[in-house]
N, C-alpha and C. Protein backbone atom coordinates (compact mmCIF):
# COMPACT_ATOMS: atom_id res chain seq x y z
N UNK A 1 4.04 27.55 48.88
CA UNK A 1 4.27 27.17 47.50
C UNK A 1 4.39 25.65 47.41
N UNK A 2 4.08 25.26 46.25
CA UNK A 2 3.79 23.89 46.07
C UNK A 2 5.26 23.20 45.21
N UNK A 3 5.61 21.82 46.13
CA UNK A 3 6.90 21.58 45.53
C UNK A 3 6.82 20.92 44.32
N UNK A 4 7.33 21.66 43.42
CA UNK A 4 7.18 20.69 41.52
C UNK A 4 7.17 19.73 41.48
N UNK A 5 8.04 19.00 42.41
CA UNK A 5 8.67 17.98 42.23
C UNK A 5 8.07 16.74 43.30
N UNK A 6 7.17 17.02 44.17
CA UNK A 6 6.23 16.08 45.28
C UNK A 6 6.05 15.30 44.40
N UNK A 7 5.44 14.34 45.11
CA UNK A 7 4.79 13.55 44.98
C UNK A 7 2.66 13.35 45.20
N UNK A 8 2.45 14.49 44.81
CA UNK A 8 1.01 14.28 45.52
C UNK A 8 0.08 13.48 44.70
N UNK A 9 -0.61 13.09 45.15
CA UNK A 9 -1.67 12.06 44.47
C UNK A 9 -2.34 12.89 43.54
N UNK A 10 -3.16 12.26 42.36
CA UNK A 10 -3.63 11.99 41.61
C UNK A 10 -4.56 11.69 41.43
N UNK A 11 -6.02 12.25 41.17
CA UNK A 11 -7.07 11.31 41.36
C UNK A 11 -7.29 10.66 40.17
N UNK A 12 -7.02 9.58 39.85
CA UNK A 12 -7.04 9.05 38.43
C UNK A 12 -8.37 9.39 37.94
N UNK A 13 -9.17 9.05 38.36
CA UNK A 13 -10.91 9.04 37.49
C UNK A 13 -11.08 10.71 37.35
N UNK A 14 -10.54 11.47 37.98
CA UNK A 14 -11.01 13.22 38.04
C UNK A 14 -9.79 13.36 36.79
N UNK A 15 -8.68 13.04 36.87
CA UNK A 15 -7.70 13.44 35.80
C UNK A 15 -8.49 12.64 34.39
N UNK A 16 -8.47 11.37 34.07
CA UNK A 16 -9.27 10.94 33.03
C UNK A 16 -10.86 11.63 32.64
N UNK A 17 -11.42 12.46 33.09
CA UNK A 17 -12.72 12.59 32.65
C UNK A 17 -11.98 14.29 32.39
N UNK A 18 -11.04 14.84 33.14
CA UNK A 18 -10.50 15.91 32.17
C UNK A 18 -10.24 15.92 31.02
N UNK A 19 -9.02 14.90 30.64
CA UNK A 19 -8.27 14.10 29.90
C UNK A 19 -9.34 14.54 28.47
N UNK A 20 -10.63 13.04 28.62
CA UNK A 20 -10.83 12.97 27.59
C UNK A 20 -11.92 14.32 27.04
N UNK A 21 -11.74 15.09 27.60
CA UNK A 21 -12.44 16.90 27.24
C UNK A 21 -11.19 17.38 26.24
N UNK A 22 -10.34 16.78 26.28
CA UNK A 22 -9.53 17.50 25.33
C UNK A 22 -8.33 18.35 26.18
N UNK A 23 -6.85 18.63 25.95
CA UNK A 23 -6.13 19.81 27.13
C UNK A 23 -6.58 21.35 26.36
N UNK A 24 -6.52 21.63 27.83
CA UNK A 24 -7.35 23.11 27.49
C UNK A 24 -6.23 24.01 26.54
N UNK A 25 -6.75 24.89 25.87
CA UNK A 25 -5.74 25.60 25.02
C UNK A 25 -5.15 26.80 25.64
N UNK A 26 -4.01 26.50 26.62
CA UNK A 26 -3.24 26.90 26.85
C UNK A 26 -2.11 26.90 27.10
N UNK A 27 -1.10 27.91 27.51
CA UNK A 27 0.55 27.70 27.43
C UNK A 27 1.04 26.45 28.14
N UNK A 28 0.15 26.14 29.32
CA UNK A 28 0.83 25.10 30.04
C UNK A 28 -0.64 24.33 30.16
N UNK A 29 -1.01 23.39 29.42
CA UNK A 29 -1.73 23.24 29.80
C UNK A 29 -1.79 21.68 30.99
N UNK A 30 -0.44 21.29 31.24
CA UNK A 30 -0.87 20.57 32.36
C UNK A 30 -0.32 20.77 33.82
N UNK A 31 -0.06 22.41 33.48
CA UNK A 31 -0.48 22.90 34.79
C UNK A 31 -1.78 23.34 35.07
N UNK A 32 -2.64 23.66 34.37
CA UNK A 32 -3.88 24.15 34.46
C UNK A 32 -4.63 22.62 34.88
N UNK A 33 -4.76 21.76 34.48
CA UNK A 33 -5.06 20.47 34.89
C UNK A 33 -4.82 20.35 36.18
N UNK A 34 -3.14 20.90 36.55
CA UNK A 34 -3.43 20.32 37.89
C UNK A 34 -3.56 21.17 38.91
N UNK A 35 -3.74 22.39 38.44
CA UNK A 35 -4.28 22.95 39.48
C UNK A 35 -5.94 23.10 39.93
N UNK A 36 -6.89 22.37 38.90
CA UNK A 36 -8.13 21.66 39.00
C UNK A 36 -8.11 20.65 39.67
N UNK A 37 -7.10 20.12 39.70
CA UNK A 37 -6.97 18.80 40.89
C UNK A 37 -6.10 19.16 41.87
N UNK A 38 -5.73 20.25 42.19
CA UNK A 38 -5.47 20.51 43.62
C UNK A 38 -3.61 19.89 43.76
N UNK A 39 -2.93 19.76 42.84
CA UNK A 39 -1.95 18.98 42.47
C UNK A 39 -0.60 19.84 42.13
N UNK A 40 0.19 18.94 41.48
CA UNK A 40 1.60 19.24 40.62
C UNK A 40 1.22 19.35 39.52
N UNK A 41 2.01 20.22 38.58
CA UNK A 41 2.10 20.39 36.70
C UNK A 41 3.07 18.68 36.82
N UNK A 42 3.89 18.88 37.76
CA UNK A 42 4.51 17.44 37.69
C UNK A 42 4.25 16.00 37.88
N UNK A 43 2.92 15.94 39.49
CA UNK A 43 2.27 14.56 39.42
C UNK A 43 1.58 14.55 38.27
N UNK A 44 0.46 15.45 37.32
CA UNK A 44 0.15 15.14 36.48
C UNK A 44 0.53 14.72 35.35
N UNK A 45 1.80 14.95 34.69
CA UNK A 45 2.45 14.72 34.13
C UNK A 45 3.23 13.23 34.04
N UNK A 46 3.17 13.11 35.40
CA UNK A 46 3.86 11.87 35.90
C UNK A 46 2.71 10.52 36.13
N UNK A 47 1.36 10.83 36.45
CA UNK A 47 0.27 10.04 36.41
C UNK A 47 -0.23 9.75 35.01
N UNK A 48 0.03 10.48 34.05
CA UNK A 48 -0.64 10.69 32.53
C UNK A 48 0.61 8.99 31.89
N UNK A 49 1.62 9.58 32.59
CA UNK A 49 2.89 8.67 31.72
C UNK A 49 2.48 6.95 32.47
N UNK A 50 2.06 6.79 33.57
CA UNK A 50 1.41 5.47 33.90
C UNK A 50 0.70 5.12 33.61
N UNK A 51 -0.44 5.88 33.31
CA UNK A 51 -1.99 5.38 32.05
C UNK A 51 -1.31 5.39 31.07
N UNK A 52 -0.47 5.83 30.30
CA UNK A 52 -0.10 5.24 29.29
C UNK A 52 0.57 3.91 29.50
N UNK A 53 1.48 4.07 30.49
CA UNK A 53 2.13 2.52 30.53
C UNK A 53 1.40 1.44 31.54
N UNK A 54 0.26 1.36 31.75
CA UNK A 54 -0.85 0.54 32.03
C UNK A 54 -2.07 0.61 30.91
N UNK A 55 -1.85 0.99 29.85
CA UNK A 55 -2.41 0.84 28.43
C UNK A 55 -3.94 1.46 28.53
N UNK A 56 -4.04 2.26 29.62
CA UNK A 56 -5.33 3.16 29.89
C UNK A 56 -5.32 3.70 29.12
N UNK A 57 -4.46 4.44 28.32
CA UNK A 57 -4.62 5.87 27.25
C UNK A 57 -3.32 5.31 26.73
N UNK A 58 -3.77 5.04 24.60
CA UNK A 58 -2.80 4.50 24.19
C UNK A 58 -2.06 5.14 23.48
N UNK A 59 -2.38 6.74 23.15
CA UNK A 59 -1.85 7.68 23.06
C UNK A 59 -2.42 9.03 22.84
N UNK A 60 -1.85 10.15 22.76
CA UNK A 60 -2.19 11.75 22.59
C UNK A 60 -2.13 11.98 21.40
N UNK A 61 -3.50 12.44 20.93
CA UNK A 61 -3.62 13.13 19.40
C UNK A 61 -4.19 14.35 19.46
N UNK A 62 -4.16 14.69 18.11
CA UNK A 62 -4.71 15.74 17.66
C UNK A 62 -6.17 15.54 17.36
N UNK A 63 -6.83 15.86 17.73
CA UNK A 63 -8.36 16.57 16.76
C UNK A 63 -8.51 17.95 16.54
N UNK A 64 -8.33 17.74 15.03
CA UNK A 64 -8.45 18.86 14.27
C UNK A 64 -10.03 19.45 13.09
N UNK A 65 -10.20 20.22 13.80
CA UNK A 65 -11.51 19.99 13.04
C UNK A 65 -11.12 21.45 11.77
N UNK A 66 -10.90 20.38 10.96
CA UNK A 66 -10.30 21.14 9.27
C UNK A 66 -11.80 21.79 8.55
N UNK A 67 -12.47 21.77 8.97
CA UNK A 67 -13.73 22.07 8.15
C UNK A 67 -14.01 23.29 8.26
N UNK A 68 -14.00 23.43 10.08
CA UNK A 68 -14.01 24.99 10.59
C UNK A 68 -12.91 26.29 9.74
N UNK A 69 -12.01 25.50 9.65
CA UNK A 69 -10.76 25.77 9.41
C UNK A 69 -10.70 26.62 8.05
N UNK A 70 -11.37 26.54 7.34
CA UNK A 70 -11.98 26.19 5.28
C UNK A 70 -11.33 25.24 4.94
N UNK A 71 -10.71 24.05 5.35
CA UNK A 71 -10.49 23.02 4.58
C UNK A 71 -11.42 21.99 4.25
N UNK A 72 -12.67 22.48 2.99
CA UNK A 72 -13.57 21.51 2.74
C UNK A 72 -13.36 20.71 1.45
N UNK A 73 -12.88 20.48 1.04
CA UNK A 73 -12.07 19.71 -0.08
C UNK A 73 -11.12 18.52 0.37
N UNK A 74 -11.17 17.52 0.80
CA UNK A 74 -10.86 16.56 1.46
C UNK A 74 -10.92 15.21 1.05
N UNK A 75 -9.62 15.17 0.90
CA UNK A 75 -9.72 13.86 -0.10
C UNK A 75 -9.10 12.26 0.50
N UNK A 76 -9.59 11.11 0.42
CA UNK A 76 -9.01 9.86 0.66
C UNK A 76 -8.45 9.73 -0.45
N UNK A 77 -7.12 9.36 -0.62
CA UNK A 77 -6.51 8.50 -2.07
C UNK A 77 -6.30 7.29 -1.65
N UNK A 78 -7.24 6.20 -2.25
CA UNK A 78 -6.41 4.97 -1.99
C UNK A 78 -5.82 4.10 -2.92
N UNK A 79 -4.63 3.56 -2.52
CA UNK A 79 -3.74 2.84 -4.07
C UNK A 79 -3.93 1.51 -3.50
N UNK A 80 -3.64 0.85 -5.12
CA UNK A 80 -3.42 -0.54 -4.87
C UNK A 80 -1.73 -0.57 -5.24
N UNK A 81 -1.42 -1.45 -4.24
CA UNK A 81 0.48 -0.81 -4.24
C UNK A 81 1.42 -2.52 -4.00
N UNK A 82 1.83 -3.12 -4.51
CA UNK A 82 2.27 -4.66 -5.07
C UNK A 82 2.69 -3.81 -3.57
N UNK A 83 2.74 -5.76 -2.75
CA UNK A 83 2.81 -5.78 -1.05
C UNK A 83 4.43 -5.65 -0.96
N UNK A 84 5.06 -5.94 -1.75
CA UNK A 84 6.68 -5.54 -1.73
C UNK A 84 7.23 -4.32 -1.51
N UNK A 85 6.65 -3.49 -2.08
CA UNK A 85 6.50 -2.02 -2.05
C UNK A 85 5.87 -1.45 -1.12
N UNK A 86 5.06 -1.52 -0.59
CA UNK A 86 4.21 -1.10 0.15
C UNK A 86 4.57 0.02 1.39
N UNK A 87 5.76 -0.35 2.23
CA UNK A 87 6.61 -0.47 3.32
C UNK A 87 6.90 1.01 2.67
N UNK A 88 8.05 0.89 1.50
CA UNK A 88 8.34 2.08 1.03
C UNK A 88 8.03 3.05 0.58
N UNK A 89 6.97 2.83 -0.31
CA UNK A 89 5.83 3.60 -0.47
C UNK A 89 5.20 4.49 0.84
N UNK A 90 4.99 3.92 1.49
CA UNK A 90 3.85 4.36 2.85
C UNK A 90 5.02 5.42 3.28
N UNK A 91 6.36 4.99 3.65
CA UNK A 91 7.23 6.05 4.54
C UNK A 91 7.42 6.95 3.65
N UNK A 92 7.75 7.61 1.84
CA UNK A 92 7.65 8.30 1.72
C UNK A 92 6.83 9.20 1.51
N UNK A 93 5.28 8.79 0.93
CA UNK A 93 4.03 9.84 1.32
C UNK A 93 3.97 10.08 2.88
N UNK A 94 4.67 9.60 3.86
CA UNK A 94 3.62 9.65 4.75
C UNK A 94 4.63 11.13 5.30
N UNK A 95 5.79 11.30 4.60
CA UNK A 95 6.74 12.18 4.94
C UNK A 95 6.42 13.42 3.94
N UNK A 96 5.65 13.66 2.93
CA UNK A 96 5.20 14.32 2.29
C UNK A 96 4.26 15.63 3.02
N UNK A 97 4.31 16.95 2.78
CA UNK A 97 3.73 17.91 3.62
C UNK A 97 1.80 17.71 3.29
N UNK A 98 1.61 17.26 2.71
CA UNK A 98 0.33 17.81 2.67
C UNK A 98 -0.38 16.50 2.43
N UNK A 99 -0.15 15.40 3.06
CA UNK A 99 -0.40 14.08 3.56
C UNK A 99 -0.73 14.07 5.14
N UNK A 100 -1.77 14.07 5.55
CA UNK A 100 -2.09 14.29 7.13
C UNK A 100 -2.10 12.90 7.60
N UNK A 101 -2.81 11.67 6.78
CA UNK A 101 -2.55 10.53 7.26
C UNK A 101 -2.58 9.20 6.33
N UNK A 102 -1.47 8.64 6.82
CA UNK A 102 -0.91 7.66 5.92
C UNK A 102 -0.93 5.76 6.46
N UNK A 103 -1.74 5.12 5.94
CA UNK A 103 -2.00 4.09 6.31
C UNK A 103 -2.24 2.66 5.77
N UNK A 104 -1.99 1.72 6.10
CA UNK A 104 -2.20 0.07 5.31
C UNK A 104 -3.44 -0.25 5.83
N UNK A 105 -4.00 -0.78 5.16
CA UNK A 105 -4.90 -1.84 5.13
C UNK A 105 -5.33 -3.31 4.17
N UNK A 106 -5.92 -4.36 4.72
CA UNK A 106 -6.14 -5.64 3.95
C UNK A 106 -6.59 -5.33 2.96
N UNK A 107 -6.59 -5.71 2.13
CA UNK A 107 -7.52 -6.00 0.64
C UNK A 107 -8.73 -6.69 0.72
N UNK A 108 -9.97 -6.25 0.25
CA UNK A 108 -10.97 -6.72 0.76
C UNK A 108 -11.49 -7.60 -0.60
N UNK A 109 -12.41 -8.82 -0.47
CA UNK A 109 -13.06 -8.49 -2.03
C UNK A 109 -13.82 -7.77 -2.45
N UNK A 110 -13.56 -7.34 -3.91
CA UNK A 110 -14.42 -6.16 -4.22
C UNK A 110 -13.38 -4.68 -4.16
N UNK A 111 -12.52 -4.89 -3.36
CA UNK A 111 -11.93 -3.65 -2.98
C UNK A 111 -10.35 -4.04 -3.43
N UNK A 112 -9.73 -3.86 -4.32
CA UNK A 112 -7.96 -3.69 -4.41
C UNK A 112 -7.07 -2.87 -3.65
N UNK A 113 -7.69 -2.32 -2.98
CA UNK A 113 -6.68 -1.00 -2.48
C UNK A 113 -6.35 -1.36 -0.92
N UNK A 114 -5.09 -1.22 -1.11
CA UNK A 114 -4.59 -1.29 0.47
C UNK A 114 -3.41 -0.16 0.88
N UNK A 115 -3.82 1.00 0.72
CA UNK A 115 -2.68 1.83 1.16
C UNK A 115 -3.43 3.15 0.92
N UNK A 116 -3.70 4.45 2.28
CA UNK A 116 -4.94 4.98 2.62
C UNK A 116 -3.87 6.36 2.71
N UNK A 117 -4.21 7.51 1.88
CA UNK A 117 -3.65 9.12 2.61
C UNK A 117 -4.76 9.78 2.49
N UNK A 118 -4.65 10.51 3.43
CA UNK A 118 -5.35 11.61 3.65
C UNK A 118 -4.88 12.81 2.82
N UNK A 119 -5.56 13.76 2.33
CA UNK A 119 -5.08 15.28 2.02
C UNK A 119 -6.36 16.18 1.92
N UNK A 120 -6.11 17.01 3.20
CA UNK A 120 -7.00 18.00 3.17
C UNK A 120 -6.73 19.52 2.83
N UNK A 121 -8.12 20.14 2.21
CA UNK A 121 -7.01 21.10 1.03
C UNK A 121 -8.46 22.77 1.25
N UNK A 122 -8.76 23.34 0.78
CA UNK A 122 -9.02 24.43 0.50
C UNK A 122 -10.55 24.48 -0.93
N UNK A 123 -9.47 24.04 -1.63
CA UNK A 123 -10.10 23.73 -3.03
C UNK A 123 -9.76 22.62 -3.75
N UNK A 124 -10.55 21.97 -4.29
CA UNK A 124 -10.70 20.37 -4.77
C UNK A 124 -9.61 20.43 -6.01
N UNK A 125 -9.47 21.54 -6.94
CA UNK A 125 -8.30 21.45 -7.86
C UNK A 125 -7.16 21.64 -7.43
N UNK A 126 -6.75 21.99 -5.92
CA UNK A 126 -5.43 22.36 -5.49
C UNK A 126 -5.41 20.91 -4.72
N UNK A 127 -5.91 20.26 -4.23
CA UNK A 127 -5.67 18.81 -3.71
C UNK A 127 -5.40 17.87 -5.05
N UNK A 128 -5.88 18.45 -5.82
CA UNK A 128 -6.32 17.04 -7.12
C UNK A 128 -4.34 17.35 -7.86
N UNK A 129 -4.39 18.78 -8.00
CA UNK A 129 -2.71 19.22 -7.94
C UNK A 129 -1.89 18.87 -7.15
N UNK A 130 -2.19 18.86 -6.10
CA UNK A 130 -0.70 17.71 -4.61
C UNK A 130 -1.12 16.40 -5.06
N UNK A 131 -1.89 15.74 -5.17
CA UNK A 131 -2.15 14.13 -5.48
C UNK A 131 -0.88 13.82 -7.15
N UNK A 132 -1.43 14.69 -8.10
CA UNK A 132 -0.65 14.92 -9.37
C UNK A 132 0.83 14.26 -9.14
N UNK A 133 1.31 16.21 -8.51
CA UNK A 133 2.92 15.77 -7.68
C UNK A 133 3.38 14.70 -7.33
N UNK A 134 2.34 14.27 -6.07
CA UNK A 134 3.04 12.63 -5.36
C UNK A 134 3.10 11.82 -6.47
N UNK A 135 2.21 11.49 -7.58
CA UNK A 135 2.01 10.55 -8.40
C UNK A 135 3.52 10.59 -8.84
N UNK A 136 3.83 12.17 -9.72
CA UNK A 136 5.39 11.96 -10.32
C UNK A 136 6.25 12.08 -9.97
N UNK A 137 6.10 12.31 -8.50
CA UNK A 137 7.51 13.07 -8.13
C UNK A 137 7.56 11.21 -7.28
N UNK A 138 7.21 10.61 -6.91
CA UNK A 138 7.25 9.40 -6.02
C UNK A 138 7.10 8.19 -7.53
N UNK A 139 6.69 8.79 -8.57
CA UNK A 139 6.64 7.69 -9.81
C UNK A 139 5.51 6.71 -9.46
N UNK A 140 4.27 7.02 -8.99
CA UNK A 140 3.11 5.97 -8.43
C UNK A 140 2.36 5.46 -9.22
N UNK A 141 3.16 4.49 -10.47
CA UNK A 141 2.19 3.87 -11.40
C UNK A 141 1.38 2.58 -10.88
N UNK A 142 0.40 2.91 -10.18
CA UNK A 142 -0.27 2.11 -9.73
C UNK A 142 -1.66 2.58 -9.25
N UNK A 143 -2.56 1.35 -9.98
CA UNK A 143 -4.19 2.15 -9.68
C UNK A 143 -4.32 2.45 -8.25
N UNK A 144 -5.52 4.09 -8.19
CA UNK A 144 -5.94 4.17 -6.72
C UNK A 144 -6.88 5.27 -7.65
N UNK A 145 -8.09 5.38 -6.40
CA UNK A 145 -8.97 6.41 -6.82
C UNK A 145 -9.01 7.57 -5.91
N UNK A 146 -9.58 8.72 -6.10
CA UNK A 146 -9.79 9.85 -5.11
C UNK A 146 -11.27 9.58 -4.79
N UNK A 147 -11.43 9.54 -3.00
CA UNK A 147 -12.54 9.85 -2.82
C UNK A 147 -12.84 10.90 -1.62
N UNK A 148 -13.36 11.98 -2.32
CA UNK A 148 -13.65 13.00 -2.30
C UNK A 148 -14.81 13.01 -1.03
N UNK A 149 -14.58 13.71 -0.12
CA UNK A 149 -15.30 13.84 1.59
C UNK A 149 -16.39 14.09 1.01
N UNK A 150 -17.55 13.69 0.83
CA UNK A 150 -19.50 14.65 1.01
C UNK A 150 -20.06 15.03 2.11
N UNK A 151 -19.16 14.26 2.94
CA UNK A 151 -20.74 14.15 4.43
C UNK A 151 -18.82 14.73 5.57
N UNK A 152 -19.35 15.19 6.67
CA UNK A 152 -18.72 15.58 7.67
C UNK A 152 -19.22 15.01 8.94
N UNK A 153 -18.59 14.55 9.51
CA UNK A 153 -18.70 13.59 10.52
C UNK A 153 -17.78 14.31 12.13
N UNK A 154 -18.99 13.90 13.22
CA UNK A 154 -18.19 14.26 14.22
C UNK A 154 -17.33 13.61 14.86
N UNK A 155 -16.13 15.01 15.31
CA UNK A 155 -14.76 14.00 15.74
C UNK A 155 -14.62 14.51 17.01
N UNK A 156 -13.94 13.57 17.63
CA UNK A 156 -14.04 13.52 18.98
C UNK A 156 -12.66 12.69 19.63
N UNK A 157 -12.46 13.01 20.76
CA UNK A 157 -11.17 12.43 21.19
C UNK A 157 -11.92 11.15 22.15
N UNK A 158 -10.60 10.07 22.44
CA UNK A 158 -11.23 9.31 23.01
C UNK A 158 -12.12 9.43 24.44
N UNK A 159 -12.44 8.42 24.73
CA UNK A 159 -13.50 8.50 25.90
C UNK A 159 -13.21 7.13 27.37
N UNK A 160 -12.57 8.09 28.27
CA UNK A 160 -12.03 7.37 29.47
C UNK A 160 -13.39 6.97 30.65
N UNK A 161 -14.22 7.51 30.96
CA UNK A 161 -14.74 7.63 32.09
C UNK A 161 -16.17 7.39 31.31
């Protein structure tokens, strides 16, 4: 039996070209990792946390592919939000349930809007209804438009190797 707690090596380049395949969907999945590398659930675990803190992998996300899902109604809202506000604004949508992602950006010319959510929905009148809500329940008198997903684009996790 293999001790949890060893120390066994790691092959960094065989763990990264796993890595960026995505973790497999299962209960443990970084024991299954390491028993493809001949390893610990624990060196891997413990090698994953040094690529992060050698800025190899700058963090673990989700890819969710919402489309499969029936969420084709998918909306960007972006506001134009006075830069004072902004800060506060952002932390409470971004704490809102049906806000997947919440974000700043510069003001471009041509473009007023600097403050980006996501909401992906089912049906375009039940998103256009959560957008409503945030507006009154957060009091968001401030221009932004909905723009509404057309095209679907492939997503993918990052790429190590």
């Amino acid at each position: 039996m293999i001790d949890p707690h060893s120390h066994n090596e790691v092959n960094e380049q065989q763990l990264r070209q796993i890595l960026q395949e995505g973790l497999p969907l299962v209960a443990r999945p970084y024991q299954h990792i390491a028993q493809q590398l001949s390893t610990t659930e624990h060196a891997v675990i413990e090698k994953i946390a040094e690529l992060k803190q050698r800025g190899l992998i700058k963090r673990f996300g989700l890819v969710l592919h919402h489309h499969e899902l029936g969420y084709t109604a998918n909306c960007m809202v972006v506001w134009n939000i006075p830069d004072q506000n902004i800060e506060q604004i952002a932390q409470q949508l971004s704490q809102e349930p049906p806000v997947t992602l919440c974000y700043q950006r510069p003001r471009r010319a041509n473009w007023p809007f600097n403050l980006f959510c996501m909401i992906h929905g089912k049906e375009r009148a039940q998103v256009q209804a959560q957008i409503e809500a945030l507006i009154k329940k957060h009091r968001l008198d401030y221009p932004y438009e909905l723009l509404f997903s057309t095209r679907q684009f492939k997503q993918r996790g990052a790429r190590y190797v």
